[in-house]
C-alpha atoms as a PDB file:
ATOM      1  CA  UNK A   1     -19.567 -16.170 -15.829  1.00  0.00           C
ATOM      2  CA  UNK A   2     -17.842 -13.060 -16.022  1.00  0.00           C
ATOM      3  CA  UNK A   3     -13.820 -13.448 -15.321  1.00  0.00           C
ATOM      4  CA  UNK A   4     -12.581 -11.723 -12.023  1.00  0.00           C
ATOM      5  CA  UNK A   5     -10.119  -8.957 -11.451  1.00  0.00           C
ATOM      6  CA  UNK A   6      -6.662 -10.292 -11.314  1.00  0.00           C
ATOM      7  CA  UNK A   7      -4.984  -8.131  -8.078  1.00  0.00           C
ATOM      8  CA  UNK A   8      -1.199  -8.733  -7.604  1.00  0.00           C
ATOM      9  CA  UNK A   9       0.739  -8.586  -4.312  1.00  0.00           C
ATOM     10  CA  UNK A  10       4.146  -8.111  -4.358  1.00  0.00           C
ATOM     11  CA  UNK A  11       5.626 -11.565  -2.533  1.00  0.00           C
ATOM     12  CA  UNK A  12       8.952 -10.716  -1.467  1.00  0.00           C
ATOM     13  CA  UNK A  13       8.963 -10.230   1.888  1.00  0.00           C
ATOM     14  CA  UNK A  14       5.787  -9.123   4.107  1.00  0.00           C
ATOM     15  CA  UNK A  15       2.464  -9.588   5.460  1.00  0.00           C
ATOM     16  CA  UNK A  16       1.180 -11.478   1.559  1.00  0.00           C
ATOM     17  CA  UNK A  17      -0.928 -14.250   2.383  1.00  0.00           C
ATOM     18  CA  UNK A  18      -3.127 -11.669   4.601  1.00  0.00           C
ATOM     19  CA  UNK A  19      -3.668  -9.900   1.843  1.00  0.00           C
ATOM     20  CA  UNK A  20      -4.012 -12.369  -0.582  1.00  0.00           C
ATOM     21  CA  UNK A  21      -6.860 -13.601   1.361  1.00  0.00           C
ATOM     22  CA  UNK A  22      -8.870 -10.404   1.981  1.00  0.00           C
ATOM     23  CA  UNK A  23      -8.776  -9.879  -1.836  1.00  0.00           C
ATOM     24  CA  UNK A  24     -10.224 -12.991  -2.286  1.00  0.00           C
ATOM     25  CA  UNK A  25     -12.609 -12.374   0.120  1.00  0.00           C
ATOM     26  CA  UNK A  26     -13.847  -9.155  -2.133  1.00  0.00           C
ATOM     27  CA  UNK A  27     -13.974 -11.099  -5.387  1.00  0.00           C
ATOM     28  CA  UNK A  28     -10.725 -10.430  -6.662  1.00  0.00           C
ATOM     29  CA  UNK A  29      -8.607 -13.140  -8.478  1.00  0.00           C
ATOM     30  CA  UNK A  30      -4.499 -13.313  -6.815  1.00  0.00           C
ATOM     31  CA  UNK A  31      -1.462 -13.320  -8.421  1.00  0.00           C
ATOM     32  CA  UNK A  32       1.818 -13.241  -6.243  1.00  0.00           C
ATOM     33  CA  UNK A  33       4.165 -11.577  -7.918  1.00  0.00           C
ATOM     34  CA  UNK A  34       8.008 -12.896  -7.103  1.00  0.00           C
ATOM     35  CA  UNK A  35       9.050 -12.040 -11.061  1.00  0.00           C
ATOM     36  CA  UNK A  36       8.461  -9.268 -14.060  1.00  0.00           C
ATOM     37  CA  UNK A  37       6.548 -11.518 -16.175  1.00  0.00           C
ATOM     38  CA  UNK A  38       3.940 -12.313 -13.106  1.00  0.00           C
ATOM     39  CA  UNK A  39       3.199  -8.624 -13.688  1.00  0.00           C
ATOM     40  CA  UNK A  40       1.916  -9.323 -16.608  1.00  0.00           C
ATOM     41  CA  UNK A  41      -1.425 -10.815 -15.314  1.00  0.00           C
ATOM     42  CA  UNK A  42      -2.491  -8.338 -13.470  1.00  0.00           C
ATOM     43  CA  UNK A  43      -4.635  -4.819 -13.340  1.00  0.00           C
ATOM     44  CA  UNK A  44      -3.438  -3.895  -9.765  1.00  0.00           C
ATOM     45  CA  UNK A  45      -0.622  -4.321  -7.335  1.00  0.00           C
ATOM     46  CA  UNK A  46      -0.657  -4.456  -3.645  1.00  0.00           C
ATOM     47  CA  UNK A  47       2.747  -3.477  -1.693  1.00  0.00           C
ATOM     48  CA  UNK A  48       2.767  -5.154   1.505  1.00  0.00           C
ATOM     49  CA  UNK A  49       3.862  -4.122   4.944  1.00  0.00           C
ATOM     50  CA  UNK A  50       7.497  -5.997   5.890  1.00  0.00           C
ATOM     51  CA  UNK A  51      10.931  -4.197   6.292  1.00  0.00           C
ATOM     52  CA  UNK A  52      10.715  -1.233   3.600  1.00  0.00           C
ATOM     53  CA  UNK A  53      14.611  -1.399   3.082  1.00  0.00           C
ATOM     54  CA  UNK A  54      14.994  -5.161   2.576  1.00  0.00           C
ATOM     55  CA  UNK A  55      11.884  -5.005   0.490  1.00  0.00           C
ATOM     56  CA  UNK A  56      13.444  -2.296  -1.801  1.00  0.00           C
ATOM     57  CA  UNK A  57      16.899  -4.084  -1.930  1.00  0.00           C
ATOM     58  CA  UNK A  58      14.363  -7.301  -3.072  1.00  0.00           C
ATOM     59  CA  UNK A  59      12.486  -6.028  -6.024  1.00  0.00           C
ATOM     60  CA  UNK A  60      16.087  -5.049  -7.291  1.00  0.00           C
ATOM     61  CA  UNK A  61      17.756  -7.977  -6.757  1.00  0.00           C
ATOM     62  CA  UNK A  62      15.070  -9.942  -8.842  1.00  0.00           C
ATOM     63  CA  UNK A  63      14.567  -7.982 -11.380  1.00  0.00           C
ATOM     64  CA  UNK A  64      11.363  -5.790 -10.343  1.00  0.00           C
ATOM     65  CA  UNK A  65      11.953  -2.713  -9.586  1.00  0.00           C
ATOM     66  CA  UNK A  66      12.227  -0.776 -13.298  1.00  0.00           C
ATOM     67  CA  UNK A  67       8.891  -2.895 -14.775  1.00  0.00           C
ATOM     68  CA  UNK A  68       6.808  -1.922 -11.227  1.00  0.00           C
ATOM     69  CA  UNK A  69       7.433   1.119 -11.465  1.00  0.00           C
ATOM     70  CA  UNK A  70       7.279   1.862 -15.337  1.00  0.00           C
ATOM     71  CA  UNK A  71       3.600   0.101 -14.871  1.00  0.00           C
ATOM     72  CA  UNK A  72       2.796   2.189 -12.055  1.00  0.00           C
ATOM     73  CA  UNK A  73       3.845   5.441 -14.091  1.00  0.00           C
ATOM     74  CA  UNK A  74       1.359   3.910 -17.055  1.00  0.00           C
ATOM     75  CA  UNK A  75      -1.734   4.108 -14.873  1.00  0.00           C
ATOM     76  CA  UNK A  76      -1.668   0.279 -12.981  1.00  0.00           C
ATOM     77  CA  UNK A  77      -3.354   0.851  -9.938  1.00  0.00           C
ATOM     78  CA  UNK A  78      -1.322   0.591  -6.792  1.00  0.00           C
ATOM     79  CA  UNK A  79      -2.092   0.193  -2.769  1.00  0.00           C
ATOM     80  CA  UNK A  80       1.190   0.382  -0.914  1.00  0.00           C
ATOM     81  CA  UNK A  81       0.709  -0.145   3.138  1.00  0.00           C
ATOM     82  CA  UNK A  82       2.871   0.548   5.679  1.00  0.00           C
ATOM     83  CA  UNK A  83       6.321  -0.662   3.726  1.00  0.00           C
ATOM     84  CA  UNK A  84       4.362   0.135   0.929  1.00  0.00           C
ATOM     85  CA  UNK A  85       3.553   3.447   2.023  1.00  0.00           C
ATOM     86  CA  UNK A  86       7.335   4.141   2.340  1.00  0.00           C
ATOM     87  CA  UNK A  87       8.259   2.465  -1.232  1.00  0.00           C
ATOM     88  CA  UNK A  88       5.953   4.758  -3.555  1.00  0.00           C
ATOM     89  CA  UNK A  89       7.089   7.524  -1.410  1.00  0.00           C
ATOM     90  CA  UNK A  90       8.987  10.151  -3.524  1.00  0.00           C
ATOM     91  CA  UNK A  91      11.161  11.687  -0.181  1.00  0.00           C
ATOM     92  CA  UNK A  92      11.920   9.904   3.256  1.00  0.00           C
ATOM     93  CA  UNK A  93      12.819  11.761   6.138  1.00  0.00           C
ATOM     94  CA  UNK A  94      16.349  12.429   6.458  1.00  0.00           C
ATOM     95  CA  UNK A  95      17.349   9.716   4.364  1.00  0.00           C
ATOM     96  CA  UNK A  96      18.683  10.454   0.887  1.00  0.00           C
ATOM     97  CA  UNK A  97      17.747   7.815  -1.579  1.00  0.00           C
ATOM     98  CA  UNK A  98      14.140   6.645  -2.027  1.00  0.00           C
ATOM     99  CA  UNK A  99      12.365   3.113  -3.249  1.00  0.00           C
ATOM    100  CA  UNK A 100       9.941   3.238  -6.221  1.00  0.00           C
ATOM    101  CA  UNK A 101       9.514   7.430  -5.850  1.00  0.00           C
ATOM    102  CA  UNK A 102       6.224   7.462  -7.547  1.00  0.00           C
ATOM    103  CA  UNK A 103       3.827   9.588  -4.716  1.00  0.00           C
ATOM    104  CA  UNK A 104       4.474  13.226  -4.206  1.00  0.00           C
ATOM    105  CA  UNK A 105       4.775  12.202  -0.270  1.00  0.00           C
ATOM    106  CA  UNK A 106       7.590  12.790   2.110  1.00  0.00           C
ATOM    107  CA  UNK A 107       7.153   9.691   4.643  1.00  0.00           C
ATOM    108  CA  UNK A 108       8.992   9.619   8.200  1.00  0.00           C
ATOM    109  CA  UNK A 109       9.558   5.691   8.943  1.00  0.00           C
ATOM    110  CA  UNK A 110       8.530   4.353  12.651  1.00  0.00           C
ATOM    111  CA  UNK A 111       7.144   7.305  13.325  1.00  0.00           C
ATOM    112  CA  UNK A 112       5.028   6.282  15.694  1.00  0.00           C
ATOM    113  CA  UNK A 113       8.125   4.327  17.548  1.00  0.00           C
ATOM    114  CA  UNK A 114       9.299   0.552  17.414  1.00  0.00           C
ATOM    115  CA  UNK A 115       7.344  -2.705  17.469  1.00  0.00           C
ATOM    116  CA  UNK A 116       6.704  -2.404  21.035  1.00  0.00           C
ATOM    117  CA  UNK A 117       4.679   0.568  20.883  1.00  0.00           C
ATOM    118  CA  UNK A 118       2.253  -1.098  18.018  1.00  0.00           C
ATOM    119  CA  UNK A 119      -1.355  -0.130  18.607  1.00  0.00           C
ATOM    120  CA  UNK A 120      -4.831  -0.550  17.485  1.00  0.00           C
ATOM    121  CA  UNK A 121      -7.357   3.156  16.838  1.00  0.00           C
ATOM    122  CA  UNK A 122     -10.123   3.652  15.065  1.00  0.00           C
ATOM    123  CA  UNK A 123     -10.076   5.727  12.037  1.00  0.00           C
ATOM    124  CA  UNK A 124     -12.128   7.523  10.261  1.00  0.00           C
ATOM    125  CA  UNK A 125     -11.527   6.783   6.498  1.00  0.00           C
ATOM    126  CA  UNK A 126     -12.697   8.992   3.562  1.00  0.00           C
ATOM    127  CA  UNK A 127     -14.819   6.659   1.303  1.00  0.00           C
ATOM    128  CA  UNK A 128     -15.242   4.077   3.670  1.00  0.00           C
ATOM    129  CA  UNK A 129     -19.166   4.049   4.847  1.00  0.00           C
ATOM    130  CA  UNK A 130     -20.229   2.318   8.255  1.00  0.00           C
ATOM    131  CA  UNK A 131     -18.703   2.459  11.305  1.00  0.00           C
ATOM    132  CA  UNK A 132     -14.865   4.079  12.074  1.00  0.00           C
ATOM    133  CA  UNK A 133     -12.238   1.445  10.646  1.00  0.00           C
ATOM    134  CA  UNK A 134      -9.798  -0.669  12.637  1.00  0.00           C
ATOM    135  CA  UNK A 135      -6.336   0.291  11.644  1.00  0.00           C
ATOM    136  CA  UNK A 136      -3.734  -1.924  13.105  1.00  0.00           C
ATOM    137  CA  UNK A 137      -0.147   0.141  13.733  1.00  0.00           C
ATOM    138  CA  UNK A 138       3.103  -1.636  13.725  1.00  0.00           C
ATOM    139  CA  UNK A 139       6.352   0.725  13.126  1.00  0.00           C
ATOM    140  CA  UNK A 140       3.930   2.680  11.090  1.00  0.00           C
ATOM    141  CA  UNK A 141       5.243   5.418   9.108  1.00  0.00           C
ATOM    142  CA  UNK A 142       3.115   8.742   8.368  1.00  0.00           C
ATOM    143  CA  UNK A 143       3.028  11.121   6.141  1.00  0.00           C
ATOM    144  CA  UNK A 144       4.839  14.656   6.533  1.00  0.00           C
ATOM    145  CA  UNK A 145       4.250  16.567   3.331  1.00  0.00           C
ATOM    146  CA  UNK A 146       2.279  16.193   0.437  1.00  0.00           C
ATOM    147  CA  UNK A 147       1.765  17.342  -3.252  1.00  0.00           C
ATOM    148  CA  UNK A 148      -1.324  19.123  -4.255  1.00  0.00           C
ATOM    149  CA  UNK A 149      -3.282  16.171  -6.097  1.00  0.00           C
ATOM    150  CA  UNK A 150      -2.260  14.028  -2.845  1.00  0.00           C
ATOM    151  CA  UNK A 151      -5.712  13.820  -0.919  1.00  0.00           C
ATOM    152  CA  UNK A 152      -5.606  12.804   2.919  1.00  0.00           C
ATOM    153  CA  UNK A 153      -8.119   9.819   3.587  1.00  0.00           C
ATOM    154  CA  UNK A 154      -7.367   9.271   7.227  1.00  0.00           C
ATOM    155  CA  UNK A 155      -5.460  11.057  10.173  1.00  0.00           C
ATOM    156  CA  UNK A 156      -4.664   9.645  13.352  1.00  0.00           C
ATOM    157  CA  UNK A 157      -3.966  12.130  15.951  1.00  0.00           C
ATOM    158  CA  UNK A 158      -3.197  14.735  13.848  1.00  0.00           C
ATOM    159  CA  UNK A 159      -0.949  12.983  11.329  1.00  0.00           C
ATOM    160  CA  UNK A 160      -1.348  12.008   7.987  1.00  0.00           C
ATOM    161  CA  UNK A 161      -1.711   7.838   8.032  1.00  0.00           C
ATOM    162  CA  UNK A 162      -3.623   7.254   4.602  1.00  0.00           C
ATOM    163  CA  UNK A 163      -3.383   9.100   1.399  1.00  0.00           C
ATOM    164  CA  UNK A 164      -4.647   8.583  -2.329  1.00  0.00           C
ATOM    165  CA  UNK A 165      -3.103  10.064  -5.424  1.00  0.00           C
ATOM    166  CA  UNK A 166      -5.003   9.572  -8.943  1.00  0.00           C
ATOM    167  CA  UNK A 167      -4.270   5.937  -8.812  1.00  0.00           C
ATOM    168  CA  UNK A 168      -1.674   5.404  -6.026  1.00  0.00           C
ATOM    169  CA  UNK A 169      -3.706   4.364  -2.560  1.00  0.00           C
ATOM    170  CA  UNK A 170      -1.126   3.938   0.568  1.00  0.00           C
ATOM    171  CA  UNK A 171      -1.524   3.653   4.339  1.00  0.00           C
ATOM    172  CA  UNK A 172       0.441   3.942   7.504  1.00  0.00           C
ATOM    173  CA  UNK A 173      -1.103   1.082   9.261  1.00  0.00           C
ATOM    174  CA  UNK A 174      -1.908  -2.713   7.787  1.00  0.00           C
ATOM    175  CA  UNK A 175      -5.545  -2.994   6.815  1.00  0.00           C
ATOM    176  CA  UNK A 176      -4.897  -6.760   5.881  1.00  0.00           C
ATOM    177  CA  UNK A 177      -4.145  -7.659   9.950  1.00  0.00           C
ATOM    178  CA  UNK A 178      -7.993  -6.971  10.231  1.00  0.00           C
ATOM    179  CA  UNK A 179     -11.180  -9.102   9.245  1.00  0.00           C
ATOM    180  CA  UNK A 180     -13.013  -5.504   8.168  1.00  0.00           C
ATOM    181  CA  UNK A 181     -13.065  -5.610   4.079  1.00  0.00           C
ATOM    182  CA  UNK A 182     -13.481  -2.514   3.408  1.00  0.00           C
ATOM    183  CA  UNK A 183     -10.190  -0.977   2.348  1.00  0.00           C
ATOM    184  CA  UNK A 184      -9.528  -3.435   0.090  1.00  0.00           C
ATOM    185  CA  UNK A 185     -13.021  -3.395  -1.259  1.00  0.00           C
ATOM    186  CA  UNK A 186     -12.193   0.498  -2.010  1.00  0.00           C
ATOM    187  CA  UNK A 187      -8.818  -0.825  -3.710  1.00  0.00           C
ATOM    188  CA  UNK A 188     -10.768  -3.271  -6.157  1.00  0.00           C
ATOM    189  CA  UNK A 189     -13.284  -0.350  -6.857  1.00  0.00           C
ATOM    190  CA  UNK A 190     -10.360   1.731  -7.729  1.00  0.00           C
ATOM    191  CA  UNK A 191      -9.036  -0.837  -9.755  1.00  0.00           C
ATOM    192  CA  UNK A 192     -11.836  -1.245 -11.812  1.00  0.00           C
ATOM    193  CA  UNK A 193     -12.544   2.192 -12.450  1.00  0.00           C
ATOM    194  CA  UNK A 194      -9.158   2.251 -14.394  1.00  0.00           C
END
């Protein structure tokens, strides 16, 4: 029986047991990762949605931040949504310091307004086949400049909600608060390839 692909989440604060389960639910083996050495076991690192600030003060306080990073610059595979988007992000909108400043993106946080103003749209994803995907918005940043080797996967309205770079995946909305597969179907793939 051939051994599955070990995909951690980072389980500091956030929407983790959502994703934990739709990775299962693709085949993947889950680690939570809470400490450096939990890094360790795995080929691929999901950054959940949550509070991007408390999230960043987190993965410093325990120890984190300097090993996810340093295995994100070495080629680990990383999917960063919502939060996530805003922690790889190497510029935020009118805020001087930055998280993990890995992707050549320049995020603005609750762009699309506060909690009340969460929505549901259908999306059309770039490597995604079937039908339009269900992206679920919840003080979703987006995207408001990009590097060259950034490629655009999805737009809502205009702006720039999902974005892949080599080996860096991120998204404005939370693709673990629906039952569709598919996103983190393409993360595994991606994760594999590497």
């Amino acid at each position: 029986m051939r051994s599955l692909t070990t995909i951690g989440i980072l389980d500091v604060q956030g929407a983790v047991r959502e994703h934990a389960d739709r990775m299962r639910a693709v085949g993947a083996d889950v680690v939570l990762v809470k400490h450096a050495q939990d890094l360790d076991a795995v080929k691929g690192l999901i950054l959940p949605g949550g509070e991007s600030t408390t999230i960043g003060k987190l993965i410093r306080k325990y120890d984190l931040y300097e090993p996810i990073r340093s295995r994100i610059e070495q080629g680990m595979p990383v999917f960063g949504t919502c939060a996530g988007m805003i922690l790889l992000a190497k510029s935020i909108h009118q805020q001087d310091d930055v998280h993990l400043g890995v992707m050549d993106i320049t995020v603005d946080r609750n762009s699309f307004g506060r909690q009340r103003e969460s929505f549901e749209a259908d999306l059309n994803v770039a490597g995604l086949s079937g039908d339009a995907y269900p992206a679920v918005f919840i003080r979703a940043p987006q995207v408001l400049a990009k590097g060259e080797h950034v490629d655009v996967i999805a737009t809502y309205d205009g702006h720039i909600v999902g974005v892949r770079e080599n080996s860096m995946l991120a998204t404005s909305f939370h693709p673990e608060l629906t039952e569709d597969t598919r996103l983190h179907a393409y993360f595994l793939a991606m994760v594999n390839e590497a």
